[in-house]
Protein backbone atom coordinates (compact mmCIF):
# COMPACT_ATOMS: atom_id res chain seq x y z
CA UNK A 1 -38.12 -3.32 -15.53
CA UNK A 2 -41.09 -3.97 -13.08
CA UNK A 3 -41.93 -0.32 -13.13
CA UNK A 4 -41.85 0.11 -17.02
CA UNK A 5 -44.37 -2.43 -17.05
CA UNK A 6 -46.66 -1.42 -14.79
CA UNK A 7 -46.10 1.75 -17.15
CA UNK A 8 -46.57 0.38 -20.25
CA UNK A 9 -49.77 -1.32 -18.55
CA UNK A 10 -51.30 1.99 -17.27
CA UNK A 11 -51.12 3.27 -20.73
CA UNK A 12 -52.11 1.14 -22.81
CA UNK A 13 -48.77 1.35 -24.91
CA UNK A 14 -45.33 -0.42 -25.04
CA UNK A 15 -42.49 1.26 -24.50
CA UNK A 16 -39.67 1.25 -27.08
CA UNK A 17 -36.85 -0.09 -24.91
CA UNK A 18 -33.59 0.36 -26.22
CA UNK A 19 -30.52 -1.95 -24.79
CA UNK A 20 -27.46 -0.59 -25.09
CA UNK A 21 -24.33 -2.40 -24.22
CA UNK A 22 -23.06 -1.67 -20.92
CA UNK A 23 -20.34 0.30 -20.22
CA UNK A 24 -17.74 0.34 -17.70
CA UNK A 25 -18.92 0.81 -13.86
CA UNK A 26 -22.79 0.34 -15.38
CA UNK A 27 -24.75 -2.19 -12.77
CA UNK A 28 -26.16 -5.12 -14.74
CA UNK A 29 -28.54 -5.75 -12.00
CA UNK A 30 -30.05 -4.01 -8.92
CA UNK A 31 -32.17 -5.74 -6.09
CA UNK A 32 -33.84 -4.20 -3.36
CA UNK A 33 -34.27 -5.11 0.13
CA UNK A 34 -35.62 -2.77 3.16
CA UNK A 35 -34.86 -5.53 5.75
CA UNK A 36 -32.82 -3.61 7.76
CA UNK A 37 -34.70 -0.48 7.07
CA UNK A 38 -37.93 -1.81 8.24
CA UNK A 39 -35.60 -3.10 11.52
CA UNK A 40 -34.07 0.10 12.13
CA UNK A 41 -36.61 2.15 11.77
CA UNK A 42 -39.64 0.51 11.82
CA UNK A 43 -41.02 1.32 8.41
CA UNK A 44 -42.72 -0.99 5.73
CA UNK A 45 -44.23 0.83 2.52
CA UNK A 46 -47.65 0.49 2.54
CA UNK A 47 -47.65 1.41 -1.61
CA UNK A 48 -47.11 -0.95 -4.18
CA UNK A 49 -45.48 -0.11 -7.29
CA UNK A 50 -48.65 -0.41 -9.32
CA UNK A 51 -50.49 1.88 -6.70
CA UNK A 52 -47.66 4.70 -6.73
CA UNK A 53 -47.38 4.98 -10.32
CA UNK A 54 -51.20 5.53 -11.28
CA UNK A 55 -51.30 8.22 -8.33
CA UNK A 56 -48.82 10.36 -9.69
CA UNK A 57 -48.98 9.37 -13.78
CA UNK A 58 -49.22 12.08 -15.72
CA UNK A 59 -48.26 12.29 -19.86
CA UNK A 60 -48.45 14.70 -22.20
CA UNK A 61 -51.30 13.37 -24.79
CA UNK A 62 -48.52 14.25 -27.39
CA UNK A 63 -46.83 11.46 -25.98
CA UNK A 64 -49.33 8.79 -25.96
């Protein structure tokens, strides 16, 4: 839900989120973690969430 907000922050608008009830094999909850990612391999994002979404946000105006 992070990213929705930052989202709904950009534009100015809520979003009208809808909450279905889950259905079988849905994940109630996701995490993530690049600790062994960043051991492997080395990386580490450099991006937040907020920065990533106003670089690439684009909506229609009919949308807004």
């Amino acid at each position: 839900m992070r990213f929705v907000e930052v989202l709904e922050h950009e534009l100015g608008i809520e979003a009208e989120k809808r909450y279905p009830p889950l259905q079988t094999g849905d994940v109630p909850e996701t995490h993530l973690a690049i600790t062994d990612l960043a051991r492997d391999t080395g990386y580490r994002p450099q991006v937040s969430v907020e920065e990533g979404s106003c670089s690439c946000l684009w909506v229609p105006l009919s949308l807004v």
